[in-house]
N, C-alpha and C. Protein backbone atom coordinates (compact mmCIF):
# COMPACT_ATOMS: atom_id res chain seq x y z
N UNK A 1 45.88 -31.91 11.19
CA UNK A 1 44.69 -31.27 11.72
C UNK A 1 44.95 -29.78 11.90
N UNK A 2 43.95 -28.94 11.88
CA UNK A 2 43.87 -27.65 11.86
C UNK A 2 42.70 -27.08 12.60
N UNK A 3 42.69 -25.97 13.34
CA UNK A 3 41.59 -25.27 14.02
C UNK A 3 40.78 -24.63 12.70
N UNK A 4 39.66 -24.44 12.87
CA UNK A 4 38.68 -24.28 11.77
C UNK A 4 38.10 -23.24 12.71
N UNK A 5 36.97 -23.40 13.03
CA UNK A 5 35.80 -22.04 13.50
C UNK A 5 35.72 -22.38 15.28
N UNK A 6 34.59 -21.65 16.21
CA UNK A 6 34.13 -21.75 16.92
C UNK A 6 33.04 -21.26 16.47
N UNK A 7 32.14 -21.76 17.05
CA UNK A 7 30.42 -21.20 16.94
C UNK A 7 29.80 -21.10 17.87
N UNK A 8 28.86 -19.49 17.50
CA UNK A 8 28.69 -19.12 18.92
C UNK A 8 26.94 -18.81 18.57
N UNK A 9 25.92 -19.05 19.28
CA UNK A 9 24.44 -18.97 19.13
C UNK A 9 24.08 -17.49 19.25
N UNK A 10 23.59 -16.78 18.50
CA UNK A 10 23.11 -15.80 18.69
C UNK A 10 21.85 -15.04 18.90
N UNK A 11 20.87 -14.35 19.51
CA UNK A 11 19.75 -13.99 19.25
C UNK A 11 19.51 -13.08 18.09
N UNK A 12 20.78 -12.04 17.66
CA UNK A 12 20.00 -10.92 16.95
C UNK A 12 21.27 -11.10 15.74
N UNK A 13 21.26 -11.75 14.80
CA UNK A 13 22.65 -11.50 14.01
C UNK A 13 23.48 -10.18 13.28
N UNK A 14 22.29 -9.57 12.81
CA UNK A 14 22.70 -8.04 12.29
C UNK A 14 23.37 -7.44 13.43
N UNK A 15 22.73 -7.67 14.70
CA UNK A 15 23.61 -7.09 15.83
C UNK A 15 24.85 -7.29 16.16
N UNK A 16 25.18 -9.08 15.80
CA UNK A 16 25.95 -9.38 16.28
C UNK A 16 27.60 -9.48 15.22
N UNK A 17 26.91 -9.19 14.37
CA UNK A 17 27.99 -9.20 12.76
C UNK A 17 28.28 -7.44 13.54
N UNK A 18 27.38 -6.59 13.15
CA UNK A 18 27.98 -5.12 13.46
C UNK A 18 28.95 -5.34 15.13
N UNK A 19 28.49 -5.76 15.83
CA UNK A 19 29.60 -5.98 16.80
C UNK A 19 30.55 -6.39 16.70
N UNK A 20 31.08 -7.60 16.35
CA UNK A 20 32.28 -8.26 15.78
C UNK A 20 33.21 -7.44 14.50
N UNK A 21 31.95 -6.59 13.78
CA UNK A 21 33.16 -5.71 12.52
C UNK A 21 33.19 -4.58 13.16
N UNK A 22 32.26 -3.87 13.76
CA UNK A 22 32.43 -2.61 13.85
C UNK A 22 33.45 -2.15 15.20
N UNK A 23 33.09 -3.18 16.25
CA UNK A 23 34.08 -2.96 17.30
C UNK A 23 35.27 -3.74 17.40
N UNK A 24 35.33 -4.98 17.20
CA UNK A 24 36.26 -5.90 17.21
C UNK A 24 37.11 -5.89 15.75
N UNK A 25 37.06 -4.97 14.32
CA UNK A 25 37.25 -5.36 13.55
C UNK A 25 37.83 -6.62 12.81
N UNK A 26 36.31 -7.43 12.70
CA UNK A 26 36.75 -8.99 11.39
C UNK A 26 35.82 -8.44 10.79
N UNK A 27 36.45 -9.22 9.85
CA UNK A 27 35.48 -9.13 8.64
C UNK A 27 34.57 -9.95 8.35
N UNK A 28 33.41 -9.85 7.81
CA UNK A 28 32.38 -10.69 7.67
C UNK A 28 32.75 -11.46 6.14
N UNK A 29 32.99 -12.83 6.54
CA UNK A 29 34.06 -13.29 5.66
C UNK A 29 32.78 -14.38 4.71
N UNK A 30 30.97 -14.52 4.92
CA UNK A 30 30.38 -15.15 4.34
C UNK A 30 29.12 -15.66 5.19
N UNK A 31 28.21 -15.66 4.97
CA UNK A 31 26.99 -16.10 5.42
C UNK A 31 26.22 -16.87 4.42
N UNK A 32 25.46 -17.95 5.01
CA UNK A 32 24.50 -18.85 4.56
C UNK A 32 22.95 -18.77 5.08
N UNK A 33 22.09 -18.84 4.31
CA UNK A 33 20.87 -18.48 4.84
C UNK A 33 19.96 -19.84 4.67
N UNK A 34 20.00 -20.50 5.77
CA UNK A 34 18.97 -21.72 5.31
C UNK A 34 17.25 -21.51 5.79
N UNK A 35 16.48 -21.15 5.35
CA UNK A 35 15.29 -20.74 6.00
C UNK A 35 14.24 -21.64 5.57
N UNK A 36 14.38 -22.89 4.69
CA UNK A 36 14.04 -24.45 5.42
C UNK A 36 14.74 -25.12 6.52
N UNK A 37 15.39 -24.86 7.07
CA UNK A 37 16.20 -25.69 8.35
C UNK A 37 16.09 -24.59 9.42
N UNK A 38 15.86 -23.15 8.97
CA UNK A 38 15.18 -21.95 10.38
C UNK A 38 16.57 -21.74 10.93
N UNK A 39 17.47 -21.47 10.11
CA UNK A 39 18.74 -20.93 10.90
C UNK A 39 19.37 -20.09 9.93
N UNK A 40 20.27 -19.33 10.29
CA UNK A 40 21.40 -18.89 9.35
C UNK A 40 22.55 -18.58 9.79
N UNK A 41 23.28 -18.31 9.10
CA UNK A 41 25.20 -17.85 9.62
C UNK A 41 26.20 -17.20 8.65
N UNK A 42 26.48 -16.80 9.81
CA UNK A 42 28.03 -15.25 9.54
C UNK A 42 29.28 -16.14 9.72
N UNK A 43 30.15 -15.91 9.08
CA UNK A 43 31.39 -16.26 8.85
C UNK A 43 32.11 -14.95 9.42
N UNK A 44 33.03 -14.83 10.62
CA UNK A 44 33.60 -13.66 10.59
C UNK A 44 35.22 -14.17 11.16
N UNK A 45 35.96 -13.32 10.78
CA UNK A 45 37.48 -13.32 11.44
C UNK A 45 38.55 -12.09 10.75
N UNK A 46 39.82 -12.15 11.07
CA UNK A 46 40.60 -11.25 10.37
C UNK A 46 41.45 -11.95 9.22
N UNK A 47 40.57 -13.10 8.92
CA UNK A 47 41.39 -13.40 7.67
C UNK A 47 40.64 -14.70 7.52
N UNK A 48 40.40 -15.51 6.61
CA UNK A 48 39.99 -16.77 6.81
C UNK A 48 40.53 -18.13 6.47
N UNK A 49 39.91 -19.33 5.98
CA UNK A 49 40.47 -20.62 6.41
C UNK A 49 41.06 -20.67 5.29
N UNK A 50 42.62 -21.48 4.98
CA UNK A 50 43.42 -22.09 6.18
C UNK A 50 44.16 -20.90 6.98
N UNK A 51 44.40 -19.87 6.82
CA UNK A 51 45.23 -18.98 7.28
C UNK A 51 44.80 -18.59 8.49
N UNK A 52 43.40 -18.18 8.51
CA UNK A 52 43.13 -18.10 10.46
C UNK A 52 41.72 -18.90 10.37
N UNK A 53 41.77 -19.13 12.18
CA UNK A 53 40.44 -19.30 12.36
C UNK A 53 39.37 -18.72 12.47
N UNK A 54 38.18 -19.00 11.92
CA UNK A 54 36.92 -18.49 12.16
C UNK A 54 35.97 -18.27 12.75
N UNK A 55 34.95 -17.25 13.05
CA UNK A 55 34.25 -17.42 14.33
C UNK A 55 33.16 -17.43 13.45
N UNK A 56 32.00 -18.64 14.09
CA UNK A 56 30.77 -18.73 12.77
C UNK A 56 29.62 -18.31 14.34
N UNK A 57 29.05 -17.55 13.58
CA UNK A 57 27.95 -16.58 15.06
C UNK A 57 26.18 -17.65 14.03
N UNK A 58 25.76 -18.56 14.81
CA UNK A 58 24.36 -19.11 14.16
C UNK A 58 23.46 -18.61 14.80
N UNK A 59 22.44 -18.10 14.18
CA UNK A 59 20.81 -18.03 14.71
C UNK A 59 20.10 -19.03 13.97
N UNK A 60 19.40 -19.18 14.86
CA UNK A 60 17.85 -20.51 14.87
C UNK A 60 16.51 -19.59 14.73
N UNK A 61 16.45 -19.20 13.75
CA UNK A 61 14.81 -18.34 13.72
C UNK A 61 14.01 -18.67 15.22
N UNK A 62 13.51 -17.15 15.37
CA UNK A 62 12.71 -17.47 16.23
C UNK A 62 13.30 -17.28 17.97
N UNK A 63 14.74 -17.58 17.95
CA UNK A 63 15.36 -17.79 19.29
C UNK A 63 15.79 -16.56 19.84
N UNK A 64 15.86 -15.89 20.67
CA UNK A 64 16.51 -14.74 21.17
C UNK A 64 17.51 -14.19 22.14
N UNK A 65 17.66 -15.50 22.71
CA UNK A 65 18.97 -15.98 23.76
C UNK A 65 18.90 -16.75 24.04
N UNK A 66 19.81 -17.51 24.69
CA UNK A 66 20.12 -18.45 25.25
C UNK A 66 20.98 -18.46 26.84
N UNK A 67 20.55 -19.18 27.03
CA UNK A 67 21.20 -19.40 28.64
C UNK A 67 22.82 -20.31 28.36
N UNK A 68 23.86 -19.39 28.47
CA UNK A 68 25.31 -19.72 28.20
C UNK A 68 25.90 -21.06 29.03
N UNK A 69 25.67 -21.28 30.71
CA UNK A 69 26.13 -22.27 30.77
C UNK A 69 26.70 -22.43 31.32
N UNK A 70 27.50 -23.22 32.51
CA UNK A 70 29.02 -22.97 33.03
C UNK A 70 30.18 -23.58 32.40
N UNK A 71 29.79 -24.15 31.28
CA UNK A 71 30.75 -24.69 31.07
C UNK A 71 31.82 -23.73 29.90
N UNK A 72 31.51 -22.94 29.17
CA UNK A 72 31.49 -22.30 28.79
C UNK A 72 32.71 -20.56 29.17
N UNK A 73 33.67 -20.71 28.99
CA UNK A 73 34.93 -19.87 29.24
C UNK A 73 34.91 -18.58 28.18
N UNK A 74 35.46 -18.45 27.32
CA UNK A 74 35.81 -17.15 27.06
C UNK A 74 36.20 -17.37 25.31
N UNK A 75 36.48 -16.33 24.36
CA UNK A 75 37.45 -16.62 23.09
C UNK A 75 38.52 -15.55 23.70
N UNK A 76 39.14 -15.57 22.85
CA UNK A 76 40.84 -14.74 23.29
C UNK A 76 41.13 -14.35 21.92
N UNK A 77 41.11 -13.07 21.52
CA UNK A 77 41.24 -11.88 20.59
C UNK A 77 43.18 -11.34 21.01
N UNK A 78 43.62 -11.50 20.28
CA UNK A 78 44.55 -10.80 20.13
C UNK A 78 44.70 -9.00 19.65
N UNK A 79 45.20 -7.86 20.65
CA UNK A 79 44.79 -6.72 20.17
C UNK A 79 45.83 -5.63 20.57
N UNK A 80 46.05 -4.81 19.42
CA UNK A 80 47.30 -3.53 19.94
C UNK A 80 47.50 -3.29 21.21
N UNK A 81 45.82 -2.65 21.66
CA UNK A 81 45.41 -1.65 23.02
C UNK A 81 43.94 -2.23 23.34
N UNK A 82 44.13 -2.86 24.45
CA UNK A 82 43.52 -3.52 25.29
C UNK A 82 42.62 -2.42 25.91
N UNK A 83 42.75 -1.27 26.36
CA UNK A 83 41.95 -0.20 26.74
C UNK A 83 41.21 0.93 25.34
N UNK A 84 41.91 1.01 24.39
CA UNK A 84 41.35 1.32 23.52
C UNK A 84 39.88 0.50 23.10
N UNK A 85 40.21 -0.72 23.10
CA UNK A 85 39.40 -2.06 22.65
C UNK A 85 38.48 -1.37 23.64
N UNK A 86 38.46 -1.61 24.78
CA UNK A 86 37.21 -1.22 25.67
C UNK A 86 36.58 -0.25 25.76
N UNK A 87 37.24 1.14 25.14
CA UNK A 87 36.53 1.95 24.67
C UNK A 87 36.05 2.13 23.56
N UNK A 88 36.47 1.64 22.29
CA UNK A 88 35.23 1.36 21.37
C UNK A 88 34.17 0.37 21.99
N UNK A 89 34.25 -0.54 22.94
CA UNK A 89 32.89 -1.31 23.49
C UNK A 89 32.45 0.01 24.19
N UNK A 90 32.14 0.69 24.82
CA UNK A 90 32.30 1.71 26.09
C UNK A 90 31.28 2.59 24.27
N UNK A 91 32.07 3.28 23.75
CA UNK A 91 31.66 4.15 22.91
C UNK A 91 29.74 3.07 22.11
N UNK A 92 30.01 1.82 21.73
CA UNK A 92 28.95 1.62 21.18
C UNK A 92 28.15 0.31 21.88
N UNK A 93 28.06 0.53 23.15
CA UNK A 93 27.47 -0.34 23.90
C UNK A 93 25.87 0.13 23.51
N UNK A 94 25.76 1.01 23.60
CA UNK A 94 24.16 1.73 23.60
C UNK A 94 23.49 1.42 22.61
N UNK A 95 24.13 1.33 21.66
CA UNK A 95 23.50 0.98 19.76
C UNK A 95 23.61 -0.78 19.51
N UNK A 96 24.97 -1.21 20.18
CA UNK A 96 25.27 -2.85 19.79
C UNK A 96 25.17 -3.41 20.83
N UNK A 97 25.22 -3.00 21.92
CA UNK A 97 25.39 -4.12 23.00
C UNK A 97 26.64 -4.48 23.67
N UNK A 98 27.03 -5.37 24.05
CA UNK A 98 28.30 -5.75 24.84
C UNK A 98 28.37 -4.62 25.53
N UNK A 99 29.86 -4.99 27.08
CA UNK A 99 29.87 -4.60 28.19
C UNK A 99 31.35 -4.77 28.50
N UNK A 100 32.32 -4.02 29.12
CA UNK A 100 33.77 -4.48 29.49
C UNK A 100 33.41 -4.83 31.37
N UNK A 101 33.52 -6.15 31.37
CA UNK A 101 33.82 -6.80 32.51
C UNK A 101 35.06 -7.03 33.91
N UNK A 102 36.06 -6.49 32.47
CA UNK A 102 37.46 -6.56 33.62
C UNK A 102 38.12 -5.37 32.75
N UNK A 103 38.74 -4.08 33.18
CA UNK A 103 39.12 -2.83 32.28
C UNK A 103 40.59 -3.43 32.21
N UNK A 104 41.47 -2.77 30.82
CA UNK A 104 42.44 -3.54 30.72
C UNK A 104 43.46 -2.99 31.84
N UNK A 105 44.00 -4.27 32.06
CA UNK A 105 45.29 -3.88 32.76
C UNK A 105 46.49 -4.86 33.26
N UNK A 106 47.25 -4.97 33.61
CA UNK A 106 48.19 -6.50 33.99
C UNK A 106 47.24 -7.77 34.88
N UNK A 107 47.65 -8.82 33.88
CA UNK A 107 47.31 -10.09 34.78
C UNK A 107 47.91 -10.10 36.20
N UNK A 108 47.12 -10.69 37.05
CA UNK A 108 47.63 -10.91 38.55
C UNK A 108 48.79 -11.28 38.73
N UNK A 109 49.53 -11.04 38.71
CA UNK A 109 51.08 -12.02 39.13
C UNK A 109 52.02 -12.07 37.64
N UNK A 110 51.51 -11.32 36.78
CA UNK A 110 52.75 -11.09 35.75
C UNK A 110 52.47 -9.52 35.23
N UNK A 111 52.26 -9.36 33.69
CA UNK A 111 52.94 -8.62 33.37
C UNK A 111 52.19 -8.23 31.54
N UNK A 112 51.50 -9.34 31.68
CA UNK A 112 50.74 -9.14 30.30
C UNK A 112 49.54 -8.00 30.49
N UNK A 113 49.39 -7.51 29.73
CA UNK A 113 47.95 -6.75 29.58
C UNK A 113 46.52 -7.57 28.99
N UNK A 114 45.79 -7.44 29.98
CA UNK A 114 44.42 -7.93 29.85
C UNK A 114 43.02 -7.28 30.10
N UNK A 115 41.88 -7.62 29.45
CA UNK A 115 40.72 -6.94 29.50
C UNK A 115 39.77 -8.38 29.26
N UNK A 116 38.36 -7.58 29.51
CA UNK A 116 37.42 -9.16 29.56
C UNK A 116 36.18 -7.87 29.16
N UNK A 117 35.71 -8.26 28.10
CA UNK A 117 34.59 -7.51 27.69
C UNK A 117 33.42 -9.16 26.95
N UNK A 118 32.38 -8.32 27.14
CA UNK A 118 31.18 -9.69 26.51
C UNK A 118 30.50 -8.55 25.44
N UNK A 119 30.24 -9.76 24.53
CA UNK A 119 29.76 -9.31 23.12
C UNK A 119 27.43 -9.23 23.96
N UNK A 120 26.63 -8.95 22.36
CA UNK A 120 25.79 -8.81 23.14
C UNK A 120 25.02 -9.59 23.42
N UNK A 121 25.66 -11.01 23.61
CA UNK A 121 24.42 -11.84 23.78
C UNK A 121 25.02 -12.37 25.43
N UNK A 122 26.25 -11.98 25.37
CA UNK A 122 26.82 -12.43 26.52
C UNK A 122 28.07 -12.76 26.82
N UNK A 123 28.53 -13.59 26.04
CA UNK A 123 29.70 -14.22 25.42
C UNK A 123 31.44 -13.36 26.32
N UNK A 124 31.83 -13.94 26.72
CA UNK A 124 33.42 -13.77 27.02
C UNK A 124 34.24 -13.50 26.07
N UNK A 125 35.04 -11.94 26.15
CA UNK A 125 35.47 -11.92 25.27
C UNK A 125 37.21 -11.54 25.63
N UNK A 126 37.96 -12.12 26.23
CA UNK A 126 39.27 -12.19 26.70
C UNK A 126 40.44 -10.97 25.42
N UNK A 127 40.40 -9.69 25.79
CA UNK A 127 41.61 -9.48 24.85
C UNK A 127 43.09 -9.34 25.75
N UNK A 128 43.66 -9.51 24.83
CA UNK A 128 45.38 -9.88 24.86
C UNK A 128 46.23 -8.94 24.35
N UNK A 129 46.76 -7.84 24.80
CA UNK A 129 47.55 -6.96 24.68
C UNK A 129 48.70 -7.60 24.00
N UNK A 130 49.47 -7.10 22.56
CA UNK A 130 50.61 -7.81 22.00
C UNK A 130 51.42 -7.18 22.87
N UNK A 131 52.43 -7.81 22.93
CA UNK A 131 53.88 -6.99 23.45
C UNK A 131 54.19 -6.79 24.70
N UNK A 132 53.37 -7.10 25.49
CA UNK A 132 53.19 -6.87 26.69
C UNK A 132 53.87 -7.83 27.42
């Protein structure tokens, strides 16, 4: 067995592809357009299947958000600079959306570097300082 994608509902997809490449850099690794079934989808990551996993972002024609949920936690991005990361969110919040929630800095009680930014529909977006 192997991890494959997560999928995440989106209201605006053009928005949400330019968020994921332009700030988070993945690449938009393939989209499907079904517009008898009223949905479509982005394939995005920094590499794709089998080698990494994928994040598949779906819209449902017609939908424009959704109410996230509690059940519902976070993805976890691996990234150089955890404060850099938040300032490209910081730099194109105004045009794409998303928000940094927690600014980076050491987890409580250790030693790693962490940040918590949400993409723009809402979404948790946990980055992970390497090396830290």
């Amino acid at each position: 067995m192997r991890f494959l994608h997560t999928m995440l509902r989106v209201g605006n997809l053009p928005r949400s592809i330019a968020f994921y490449t332009e700030v988070l850099g993945m690449q938009l690794l393939r989209t499907t357009h079904r517009p008898e079934q009223q949905y479509d989808l982005a394939f995005l990551g920094y590499g794709g299947n089998p080698e990494q996993a994928e994040l598949e972002l779906t819209y449902n024609h017609g939908v424009d958000h959704y109410e996230l949920g509690t059940a519902y936690g976070h993805v976890a991005i691996g990234v150089d600079d955890a404060a850099a990361t938040c300032e490209a969110v910081r730099a194109k919040a105004a045009q794409l959306g998303g928000a940094i929630t927690r600014e980076a800095g050491p987890v409580k009680g250790g030693s790693t570097v962490i940040a918590f930014i949400t993409d723009p529909d809402g979404y948790k977006i946990e980055l992970i300082q390497h090396g830290t």
